[in-house]
C-alpha atoms as a PDB file:
ATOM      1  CA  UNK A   1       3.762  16.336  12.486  1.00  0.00           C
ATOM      2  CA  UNK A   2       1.334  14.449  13.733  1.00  0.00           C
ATOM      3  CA  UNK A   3       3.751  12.427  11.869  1.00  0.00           C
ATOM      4  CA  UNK A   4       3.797  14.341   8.233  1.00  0.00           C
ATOM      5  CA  UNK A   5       5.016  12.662   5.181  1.00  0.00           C
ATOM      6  CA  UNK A   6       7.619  14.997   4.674  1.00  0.00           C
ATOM      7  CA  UNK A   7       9.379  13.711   7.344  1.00  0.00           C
ATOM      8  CA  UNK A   8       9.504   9.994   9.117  1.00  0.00           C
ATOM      9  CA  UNK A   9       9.210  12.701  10.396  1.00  0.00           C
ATOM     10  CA  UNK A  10      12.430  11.783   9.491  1.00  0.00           C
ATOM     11  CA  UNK A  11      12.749  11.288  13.008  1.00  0.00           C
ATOM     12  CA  UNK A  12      16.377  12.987  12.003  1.00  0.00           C
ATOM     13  CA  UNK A  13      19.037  18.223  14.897  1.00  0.00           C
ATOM     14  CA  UNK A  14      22.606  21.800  18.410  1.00  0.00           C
ATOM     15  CA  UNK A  15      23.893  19.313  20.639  1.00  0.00           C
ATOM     16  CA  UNK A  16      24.100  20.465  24.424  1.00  0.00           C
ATOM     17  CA  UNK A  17      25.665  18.595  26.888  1.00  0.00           C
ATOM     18  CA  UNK A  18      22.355  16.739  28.997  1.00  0.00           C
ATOM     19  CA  UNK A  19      23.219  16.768  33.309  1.00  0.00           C
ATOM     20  CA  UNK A  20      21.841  13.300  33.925  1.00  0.00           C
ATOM     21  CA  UNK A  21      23.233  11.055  36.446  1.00  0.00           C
ATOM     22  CA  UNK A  22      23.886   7.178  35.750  1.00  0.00           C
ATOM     23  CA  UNK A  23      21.338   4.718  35.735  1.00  0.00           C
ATOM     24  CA  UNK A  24      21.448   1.697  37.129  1.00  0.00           C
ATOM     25  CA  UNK A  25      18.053   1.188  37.128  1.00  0.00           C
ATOM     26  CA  UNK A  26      14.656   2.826  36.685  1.00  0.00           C
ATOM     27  CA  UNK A  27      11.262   1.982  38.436  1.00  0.00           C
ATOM     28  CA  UNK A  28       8.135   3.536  38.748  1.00  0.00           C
ATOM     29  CA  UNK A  29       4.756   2.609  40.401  1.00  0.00           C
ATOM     30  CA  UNK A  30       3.419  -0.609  40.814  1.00  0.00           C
ATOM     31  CA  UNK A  31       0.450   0.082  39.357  1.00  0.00           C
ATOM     32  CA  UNK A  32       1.905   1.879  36.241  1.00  0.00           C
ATOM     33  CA  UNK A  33       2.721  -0.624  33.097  1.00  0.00           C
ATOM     34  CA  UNK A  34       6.273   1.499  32.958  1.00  0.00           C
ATOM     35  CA  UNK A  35       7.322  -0.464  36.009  1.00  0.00           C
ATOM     36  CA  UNK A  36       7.784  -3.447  34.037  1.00  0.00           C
ATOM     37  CA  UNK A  37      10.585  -1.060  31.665  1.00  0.00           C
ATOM     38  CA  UNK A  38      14.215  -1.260  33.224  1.00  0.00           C
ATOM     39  CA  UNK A  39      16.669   1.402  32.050  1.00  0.00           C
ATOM     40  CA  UNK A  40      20.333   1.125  32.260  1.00  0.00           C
ATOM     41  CA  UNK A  41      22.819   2.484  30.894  1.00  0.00           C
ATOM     42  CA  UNK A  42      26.284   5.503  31.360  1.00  0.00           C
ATOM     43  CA  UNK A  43      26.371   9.329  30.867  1.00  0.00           C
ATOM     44  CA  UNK A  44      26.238  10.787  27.466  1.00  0.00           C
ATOM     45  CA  UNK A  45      25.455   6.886  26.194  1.00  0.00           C
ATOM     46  CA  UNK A  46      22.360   5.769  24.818  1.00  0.00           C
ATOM     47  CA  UNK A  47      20.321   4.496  27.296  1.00  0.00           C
ATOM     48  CA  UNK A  48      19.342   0.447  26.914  1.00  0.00           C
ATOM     49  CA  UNK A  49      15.290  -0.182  27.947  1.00  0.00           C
ATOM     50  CA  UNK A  50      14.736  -3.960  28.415  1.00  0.00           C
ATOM     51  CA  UNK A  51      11.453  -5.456  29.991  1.00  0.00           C
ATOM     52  CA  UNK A  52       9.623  -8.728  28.855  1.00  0.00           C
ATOM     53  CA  UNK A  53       7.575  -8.608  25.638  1.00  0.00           C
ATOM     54  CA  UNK A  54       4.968  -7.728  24.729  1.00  0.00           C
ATOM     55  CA  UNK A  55       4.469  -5.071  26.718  1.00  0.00           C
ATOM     56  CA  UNK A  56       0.920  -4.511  27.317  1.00  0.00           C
ATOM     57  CA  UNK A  57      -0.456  -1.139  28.359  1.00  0.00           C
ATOM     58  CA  UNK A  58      -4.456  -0.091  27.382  1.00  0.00           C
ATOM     59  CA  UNK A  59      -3.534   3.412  26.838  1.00  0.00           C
ATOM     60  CA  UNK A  60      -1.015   6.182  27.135  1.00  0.00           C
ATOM     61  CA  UNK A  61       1.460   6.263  30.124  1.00  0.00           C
ATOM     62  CA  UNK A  62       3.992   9.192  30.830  1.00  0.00           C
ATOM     63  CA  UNK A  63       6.521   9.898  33.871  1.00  0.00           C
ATOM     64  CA  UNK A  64       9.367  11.800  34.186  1.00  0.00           C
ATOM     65  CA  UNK A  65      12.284   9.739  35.543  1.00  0.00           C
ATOM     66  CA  UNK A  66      14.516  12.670  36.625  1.00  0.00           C
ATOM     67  CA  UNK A  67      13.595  16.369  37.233  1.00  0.00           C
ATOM     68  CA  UNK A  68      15.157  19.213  35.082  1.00  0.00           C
ATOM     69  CA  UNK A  69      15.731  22.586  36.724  1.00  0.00           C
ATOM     70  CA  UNK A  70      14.806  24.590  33.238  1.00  0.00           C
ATOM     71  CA  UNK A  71      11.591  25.917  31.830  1.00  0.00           C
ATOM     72  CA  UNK A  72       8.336  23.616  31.648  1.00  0.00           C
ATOM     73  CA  UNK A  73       7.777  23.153  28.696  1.00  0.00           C
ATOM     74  CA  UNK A  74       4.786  24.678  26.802  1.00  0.00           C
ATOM     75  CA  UNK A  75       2.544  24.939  23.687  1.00  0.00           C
ATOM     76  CA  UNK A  76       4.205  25.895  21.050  1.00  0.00           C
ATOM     77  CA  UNK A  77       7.483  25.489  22.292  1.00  0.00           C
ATOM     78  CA  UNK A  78      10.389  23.834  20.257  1.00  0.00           C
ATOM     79  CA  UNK A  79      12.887  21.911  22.162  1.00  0.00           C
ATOM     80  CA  UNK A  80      15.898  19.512  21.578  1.00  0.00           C
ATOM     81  CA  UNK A  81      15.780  15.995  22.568  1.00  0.00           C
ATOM     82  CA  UNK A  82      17.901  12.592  22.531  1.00  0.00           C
ATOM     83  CA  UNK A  83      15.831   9.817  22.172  1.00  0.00           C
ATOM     84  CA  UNK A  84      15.106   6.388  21.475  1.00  0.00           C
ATOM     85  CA  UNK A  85      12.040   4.214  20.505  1.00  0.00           C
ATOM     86  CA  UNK A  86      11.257   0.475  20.977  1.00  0.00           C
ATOM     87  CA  UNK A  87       9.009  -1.454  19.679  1.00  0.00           C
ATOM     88  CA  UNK A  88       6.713  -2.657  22.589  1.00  0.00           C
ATOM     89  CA  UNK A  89       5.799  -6.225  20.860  1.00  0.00           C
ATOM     90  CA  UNK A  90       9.125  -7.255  19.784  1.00  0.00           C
ATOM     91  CA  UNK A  91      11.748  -5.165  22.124  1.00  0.00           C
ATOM     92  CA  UNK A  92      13.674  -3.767  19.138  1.00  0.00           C
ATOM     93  CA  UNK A  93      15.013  -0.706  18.567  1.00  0.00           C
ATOM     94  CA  UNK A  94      12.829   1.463  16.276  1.00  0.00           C
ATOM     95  CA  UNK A  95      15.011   4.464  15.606  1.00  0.00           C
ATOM     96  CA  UNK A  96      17.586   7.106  18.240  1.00  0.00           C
ATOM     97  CA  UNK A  97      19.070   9.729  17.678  1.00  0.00           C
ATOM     98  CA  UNK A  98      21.314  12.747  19.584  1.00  0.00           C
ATOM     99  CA  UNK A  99      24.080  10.040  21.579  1.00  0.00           C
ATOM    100  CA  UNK A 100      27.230   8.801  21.150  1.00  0.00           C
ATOM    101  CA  UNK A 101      27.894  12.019  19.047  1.00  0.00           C
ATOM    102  CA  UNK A 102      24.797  12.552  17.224  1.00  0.00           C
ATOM    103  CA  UNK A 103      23.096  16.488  17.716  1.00  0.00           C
ATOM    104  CA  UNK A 104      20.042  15.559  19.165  1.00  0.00           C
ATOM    105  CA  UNK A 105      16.540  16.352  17.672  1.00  0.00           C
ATOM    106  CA  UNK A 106      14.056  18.887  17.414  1.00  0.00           C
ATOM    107  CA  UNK A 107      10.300  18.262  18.578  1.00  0.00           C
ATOM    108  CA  UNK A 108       7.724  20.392  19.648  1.00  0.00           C
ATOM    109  CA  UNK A 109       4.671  21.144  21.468  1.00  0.00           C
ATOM    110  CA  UNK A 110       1.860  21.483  18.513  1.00  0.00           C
ATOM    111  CA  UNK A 111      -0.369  19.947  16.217  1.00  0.00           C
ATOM    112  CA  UNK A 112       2.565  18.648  14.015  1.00  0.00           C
ATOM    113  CA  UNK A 113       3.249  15.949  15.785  1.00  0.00           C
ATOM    114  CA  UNK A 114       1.523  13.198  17.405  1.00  0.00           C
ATOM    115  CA  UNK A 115      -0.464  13.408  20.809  1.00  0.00           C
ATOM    116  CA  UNK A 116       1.553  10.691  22.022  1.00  0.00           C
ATOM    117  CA  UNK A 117       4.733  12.917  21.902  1.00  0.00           C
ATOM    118  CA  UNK A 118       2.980  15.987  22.643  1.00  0.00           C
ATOM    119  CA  UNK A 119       1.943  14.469  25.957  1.00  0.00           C
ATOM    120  CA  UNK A 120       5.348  13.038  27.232  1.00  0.00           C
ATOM    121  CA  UNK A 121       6.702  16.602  27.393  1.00  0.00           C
ATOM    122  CA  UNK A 122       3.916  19.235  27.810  1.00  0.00           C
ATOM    123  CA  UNK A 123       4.417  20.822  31.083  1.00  0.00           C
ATOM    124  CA  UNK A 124       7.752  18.988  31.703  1.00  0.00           C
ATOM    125  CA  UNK A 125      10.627  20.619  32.456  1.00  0.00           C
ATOM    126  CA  UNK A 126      14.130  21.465  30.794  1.00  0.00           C
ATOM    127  CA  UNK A 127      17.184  19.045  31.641  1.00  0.00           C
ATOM    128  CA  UNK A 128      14.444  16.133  32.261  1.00  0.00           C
ATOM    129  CA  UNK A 129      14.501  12.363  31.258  1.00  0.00           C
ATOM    130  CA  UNK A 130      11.057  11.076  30.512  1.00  0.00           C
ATOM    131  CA  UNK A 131       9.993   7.376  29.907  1.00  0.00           C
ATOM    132  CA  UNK A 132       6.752   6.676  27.860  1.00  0.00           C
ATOM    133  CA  UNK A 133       4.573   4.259  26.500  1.00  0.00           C
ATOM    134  CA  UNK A 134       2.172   5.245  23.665  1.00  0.00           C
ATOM    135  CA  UNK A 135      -0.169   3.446  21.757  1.00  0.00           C
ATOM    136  CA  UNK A 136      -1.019   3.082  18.164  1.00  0.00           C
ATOM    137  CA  UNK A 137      -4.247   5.388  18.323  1.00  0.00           C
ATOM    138  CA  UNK A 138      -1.444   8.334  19.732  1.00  0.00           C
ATOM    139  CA  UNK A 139       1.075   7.690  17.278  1.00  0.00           C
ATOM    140  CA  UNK A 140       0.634   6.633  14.191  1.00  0.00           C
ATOM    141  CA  UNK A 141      -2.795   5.221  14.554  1.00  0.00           C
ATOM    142  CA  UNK A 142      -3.855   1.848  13.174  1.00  0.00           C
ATOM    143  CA  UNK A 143      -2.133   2.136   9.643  1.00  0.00           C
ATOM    144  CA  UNK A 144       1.239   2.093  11.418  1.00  0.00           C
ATOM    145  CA  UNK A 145       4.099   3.268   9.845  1.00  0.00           C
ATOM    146  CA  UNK A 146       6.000   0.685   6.920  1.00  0.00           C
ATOM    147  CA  UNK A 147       9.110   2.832   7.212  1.00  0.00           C
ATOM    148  CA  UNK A 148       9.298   1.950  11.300  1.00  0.00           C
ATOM    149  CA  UNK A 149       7.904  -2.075  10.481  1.00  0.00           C
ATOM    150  CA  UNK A 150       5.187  -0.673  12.745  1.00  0.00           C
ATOM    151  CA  UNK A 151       1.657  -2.278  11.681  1.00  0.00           C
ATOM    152  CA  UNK A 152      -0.689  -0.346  13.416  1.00  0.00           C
ATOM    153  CA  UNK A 153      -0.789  -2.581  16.271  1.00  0.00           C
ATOM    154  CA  UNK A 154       2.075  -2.260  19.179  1.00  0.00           C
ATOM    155  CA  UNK A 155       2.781  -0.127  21.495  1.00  0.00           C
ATOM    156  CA  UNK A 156       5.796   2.084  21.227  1.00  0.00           C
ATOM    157  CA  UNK A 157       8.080   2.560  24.027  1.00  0.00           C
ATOM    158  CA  UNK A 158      10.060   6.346  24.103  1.00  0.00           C
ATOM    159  CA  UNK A 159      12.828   7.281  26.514  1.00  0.00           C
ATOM    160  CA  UNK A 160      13.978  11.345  26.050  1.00  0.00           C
ATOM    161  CA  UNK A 161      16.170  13.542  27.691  1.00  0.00           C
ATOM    162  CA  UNK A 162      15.124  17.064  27.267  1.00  0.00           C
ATOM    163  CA  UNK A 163      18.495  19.087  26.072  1.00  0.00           C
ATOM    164  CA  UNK A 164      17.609  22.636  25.443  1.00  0.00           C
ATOM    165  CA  UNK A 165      14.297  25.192  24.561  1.00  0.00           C
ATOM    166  CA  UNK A 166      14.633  26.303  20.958  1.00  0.00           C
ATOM    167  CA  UNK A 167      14.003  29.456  19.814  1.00  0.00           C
ATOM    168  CA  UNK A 168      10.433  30.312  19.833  1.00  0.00           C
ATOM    169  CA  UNK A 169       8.326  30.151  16.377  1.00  0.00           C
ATOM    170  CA  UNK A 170       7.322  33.599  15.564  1.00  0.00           C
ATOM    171  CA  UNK A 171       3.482  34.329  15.426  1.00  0.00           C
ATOM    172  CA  UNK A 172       2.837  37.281  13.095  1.00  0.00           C
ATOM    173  CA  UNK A 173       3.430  35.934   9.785  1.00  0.00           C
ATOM    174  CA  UNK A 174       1.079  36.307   6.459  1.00  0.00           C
ATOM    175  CA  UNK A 175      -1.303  33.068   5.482  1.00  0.00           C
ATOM    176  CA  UNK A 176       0.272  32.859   1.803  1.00  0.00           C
ATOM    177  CA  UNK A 177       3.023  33.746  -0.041  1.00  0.00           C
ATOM    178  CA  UNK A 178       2.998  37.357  -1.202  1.00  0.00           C
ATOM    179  CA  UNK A 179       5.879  37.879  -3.239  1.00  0.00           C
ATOM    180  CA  UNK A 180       6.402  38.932  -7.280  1.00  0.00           C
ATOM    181  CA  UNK A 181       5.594  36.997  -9.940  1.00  0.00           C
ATOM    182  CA  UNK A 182       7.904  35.349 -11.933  1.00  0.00           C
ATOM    183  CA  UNK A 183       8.156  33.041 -14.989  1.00  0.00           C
ATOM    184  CA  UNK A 184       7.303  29.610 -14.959  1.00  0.00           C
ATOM    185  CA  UNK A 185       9.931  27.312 -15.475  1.00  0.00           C
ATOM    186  CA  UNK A 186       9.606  25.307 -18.538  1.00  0.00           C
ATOM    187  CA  UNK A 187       9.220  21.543 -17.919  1.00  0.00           C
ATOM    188  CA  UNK A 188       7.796  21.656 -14.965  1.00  0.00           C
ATOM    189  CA  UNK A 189       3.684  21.565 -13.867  1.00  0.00           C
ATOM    190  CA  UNK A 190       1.942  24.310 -13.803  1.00  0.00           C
ATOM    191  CA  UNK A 191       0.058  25.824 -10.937  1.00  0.00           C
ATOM    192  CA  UNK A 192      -3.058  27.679 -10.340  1.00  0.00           C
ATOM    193  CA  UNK A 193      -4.307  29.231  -7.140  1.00  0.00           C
ATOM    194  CA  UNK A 194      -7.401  29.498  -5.412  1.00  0.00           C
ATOM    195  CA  UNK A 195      -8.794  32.364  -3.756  1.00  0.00           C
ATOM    196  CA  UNK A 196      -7.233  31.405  -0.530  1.00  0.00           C
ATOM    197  CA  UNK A 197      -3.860  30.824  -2.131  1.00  0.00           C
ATOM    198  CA  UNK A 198      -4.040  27.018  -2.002  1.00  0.00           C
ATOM    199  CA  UNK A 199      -2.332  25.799  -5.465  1.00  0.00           C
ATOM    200  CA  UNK A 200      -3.752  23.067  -7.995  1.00  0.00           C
ATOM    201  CA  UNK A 201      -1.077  21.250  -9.577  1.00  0.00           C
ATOM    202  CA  UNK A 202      -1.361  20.077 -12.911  1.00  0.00           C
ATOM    203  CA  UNK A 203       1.369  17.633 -13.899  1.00  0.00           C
ATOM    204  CA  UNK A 204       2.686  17.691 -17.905  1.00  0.00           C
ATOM    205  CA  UNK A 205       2.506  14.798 -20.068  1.00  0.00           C
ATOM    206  CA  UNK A 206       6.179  14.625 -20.022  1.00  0.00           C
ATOM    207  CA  UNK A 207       8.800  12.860 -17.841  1.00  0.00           C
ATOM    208  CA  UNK A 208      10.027  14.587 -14.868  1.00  0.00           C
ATOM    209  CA  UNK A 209      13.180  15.979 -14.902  1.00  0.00           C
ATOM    210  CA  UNK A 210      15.898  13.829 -13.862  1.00  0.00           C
ATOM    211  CA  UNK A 211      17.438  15.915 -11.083  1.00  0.00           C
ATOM    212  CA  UNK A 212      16.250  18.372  -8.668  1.00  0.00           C
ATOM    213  CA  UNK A 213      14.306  21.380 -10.261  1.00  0.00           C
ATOM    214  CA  UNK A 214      13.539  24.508  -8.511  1.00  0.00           C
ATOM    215  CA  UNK A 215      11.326  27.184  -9.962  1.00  0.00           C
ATOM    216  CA  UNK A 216      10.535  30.433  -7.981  1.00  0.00           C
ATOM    217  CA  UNK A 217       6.951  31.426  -9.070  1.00  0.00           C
ATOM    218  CA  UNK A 218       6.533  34.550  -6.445  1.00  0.00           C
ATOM    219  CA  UNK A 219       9.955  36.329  -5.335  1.00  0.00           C
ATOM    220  CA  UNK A 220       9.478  37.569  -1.620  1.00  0.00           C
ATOM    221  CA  UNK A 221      11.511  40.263  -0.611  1.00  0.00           C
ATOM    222  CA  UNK A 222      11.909  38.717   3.234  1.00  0.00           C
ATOM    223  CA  UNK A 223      15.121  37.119   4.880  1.00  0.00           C
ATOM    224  CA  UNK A 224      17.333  34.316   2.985  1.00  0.00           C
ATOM    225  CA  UNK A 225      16.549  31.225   4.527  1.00  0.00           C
ATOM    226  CA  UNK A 226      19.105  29.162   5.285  1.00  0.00           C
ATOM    227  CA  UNK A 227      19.537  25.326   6.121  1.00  0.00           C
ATOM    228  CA  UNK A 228      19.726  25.267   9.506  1.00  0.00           C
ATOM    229  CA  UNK A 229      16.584  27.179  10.286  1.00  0.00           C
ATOM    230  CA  UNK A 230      12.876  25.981  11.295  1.00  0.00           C
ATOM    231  CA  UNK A 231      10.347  27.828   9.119  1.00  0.00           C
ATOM    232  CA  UNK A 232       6.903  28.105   8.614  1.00  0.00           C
ATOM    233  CA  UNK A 233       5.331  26.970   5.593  1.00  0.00           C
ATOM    234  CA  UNK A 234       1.951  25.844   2.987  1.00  0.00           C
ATOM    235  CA  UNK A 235       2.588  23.096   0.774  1.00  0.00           C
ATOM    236  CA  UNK A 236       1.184  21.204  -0.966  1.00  0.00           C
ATOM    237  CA  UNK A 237       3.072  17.560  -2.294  1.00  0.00           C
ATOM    238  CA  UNK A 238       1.835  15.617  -5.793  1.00  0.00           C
ATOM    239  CA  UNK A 239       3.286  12.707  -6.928  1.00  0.00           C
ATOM    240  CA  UNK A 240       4.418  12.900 -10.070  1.00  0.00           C
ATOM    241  CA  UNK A 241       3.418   9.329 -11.544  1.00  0.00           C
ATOM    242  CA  UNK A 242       0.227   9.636 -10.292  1.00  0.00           C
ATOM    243  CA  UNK A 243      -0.667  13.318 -10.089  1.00  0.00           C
ATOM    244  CA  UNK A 244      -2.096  12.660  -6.735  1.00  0.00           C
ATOM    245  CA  UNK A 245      -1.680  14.735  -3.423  1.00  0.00           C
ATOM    246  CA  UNK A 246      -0.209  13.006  -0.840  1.00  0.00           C
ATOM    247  CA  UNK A 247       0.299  16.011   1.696  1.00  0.00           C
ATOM    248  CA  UNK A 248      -0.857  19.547   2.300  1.00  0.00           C
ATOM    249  CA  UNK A 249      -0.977  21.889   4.834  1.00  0.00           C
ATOM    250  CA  UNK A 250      -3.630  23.745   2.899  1.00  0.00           C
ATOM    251  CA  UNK A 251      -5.830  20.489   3.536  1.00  0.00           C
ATOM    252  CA  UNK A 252      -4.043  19.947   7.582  1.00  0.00           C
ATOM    253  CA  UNK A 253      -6.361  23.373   7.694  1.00  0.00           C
ATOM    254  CA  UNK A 254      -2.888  25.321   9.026  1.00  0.00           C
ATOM    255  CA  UNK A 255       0.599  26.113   7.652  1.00  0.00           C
ATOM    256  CA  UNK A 256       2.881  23.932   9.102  1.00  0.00           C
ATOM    257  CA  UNK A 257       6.446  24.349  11.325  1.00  0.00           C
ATOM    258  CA  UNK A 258       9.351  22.535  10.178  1.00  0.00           C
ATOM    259  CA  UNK A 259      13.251  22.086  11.003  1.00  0.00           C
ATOM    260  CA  UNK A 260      13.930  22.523   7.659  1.00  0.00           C
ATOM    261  CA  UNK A 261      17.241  19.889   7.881  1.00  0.00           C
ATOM    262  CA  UNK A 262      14.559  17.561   9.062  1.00  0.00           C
ATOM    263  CA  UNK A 263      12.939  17.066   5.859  1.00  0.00           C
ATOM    264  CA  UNK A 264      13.493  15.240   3.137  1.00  0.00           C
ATOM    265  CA  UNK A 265      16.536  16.288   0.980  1.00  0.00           C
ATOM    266  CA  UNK A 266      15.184  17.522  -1.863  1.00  0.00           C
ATOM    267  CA  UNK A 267      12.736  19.546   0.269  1.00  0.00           C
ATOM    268  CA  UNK A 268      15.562  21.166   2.384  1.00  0.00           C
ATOM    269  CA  UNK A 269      17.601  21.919  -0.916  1.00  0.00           C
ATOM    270  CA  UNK A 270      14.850  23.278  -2.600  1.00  0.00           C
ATOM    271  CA  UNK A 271      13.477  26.023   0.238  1.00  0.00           C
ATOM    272  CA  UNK A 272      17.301  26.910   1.554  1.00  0.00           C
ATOM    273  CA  UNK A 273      18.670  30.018  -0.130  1.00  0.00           C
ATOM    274  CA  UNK A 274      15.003  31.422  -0.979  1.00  0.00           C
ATOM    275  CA  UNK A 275      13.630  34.541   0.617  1.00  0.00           C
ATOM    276  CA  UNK A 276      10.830  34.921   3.013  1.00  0.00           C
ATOM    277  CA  UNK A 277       7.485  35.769   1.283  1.00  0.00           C
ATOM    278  CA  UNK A 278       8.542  33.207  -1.811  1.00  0.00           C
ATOM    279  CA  UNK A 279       6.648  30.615  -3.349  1.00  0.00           C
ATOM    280  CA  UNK A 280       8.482  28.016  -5.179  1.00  0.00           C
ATOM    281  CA  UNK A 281       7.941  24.977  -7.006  1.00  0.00           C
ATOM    282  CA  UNK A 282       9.995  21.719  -6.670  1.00  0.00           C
ATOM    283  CA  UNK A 283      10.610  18.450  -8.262  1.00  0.00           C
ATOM    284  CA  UNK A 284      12.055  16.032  -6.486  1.00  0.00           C
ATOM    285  CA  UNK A 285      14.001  12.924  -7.713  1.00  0.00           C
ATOM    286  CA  UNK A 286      13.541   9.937  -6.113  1.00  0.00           C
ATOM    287  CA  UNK A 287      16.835   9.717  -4.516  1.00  0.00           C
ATOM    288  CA  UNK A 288      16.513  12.995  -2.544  1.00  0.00           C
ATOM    289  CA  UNK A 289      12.675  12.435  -1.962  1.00  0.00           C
ATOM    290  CA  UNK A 290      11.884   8.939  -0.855  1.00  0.00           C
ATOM    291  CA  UNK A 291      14.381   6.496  -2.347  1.00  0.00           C
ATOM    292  CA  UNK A 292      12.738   3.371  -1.114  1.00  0.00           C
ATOM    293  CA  UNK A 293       9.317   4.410  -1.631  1.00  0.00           C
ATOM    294  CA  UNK A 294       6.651   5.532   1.145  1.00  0.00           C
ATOM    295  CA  UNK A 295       3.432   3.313   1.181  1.00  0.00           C
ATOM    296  CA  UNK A 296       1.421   5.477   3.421  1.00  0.00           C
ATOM    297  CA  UNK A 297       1.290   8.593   0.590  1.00  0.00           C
ATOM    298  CA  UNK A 298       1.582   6.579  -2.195  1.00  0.00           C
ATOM    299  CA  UNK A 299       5.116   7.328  -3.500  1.00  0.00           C
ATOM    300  CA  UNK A 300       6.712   4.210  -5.023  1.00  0.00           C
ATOM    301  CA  UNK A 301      10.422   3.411  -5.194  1.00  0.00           C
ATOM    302  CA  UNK A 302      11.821   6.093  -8.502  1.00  0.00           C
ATOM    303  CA  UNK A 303       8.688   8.512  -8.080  1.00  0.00           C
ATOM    304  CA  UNK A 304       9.621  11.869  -8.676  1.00  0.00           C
ATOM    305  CA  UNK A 305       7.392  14.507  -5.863  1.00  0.00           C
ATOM    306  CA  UNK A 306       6.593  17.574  -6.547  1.00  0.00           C
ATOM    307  CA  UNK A 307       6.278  20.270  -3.716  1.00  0.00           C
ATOM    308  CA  UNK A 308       4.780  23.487  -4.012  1.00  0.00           C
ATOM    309  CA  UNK A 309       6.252  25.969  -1.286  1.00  0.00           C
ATOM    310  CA  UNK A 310       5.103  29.429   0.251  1.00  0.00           C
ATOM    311  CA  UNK A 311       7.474  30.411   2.786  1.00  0.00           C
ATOM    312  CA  UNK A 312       5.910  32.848   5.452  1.00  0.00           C
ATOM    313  CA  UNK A 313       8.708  32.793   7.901  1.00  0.00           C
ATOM    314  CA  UNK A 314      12.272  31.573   9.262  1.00  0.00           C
ATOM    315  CA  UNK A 315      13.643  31.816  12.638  1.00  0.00           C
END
């Protein structure tokens, strides 16, 4: 996501076993600022970067530390990654994921996620290890990211070994939910559409209910969807408190392609087990939305979200 609030993006999925040799350590070019970055570390561990702090690079700086023999990857492509990030100012850990156990992660090549990551890997190819350093302005851009303790202004070192090529995102799929109507559920807000599709929520005058609440408004008659799938969605997210919108792919101008187990809980509970062609309401409690609160949308420690969902497709 460009980094959506749905996600981190959580920055939290099949493991693969990675053929990387052992690193003593890493160097690049003299003239690059990721020369200053040493990488150490065993196979199948995560990887320690240390280099003197703070790392200072003007803008964004990419190389691939050992060659792959798979597919380059492309746009559009979904791939499978172990990774870590480091803050550039302070040399701490900002979040890894996909060693010592952990499945790695999915990413791809879109406008979902940040140029920054976009950039390391476009072009690269499967079975690589790539070492980065991106900037705010590629990243998360000068508001930073609270969640991360990222303020807008460091630099953000990433180090990822490529693990596998997903399965490709299909590409004929409808623009909005088309299935049957169904009956609201009572309790929760109610929703009108605009010629497009794109919903208006309206929130009641009544406290949200107290654990998660899933109404189907239009029944598709597509696949079930399960978990562990990526699909392709609109949404559109409203705090409940506030009966603001703090995300929507309507708005983003394009529906949006998710790991579904890479979203917040409420969000993954509420969309599994629905069919294809569906659009569903959701109200998510604040434990299985965002339990401490997310200051870049608004959402508040105990705010109940609200998520309306047309589900186009699943692979």
């Amino acid at each position: 996501m460009k980094d959506s609030f749905l996600r981190l993006r959580r920055l939290a999925l099949p493991a693969t076993v990675l053929l990387a040799a052992t690193l003593t350590a890493c160097s690049i070019s003299s003239a690059n600022p990721l020369d200053k970055i040493t990488v150490t570390g065993d196979d199948g561990a995560k990887p320690e970067l240390t280099f003197e702090t703070p790392l200072e690079a003007e803008e964004f700086a990419t190389t691939v530390l050992e060659e792959g023999d798979g597919d380059e990857l492309a746009e559009g492509d979904a791939f499978t990654i172990s990774y870590v990030f480091v803050n550039g100012t302070t040399g701490e850990e900002l979040f890894s994921n996909g060693w010592d156990g952990a499945a790695p992660e999915e990413f791809g090549i879109d406008s979902t996620f940040p140029a920054g990551i976009v950039d390391s890997f476009e072009g690269v190819p499967v079975g690589s290890r790539v070492l980065s350093i991106i900037p705010p302005a590629d990243l998360f851009g000068a508001q930073g990211n609270t969640q991360l303790g990222l303020d807008g202004s460091e630099n953000v070192v990433l180090l990822a070994d490529i693990v596998e090529k997903a399965a490709s995102a299909p590409t004929d799929y409808p623009d909005r939910a088309s299935g049957e109507p169904q009956e609201p559920v009572a309790g929760l807000p109610t929703v009108e559409l605009a010629e497009n599709g794109a919903p208006t929520i309206t929130i009641p005058e009544t406290d949200p209910p107290a654990e998660l609440t899933v109404g189907v408004l239009q029944k598709g008659d597509g696949e079930v969807v399960e978990a562990s799938d990526d699909v392709i969605v609109q949404y559109t997210g409203v705090n409940w408190r506030t009966g603001e919108v703090f995300d929507s792919s309507w708005e983003n101008g394009a529906p949006a392609d998710f790991a579904l187990s890479d979203l917040v809980p409420g969000f993954t509970q509420g969309v599994a087990g629905q069919t294809v062609g569906s659009q569903v309401i959701i109200s998510i409690p604040s434990e299985l939305g965002y339990a401490t609160g997310n200051a870049n949308a608004g959402i508040e420690v105990g705010d109940t979200i609200v998520f309306v969902v047309d589900i186009l497709a699943r692979y």
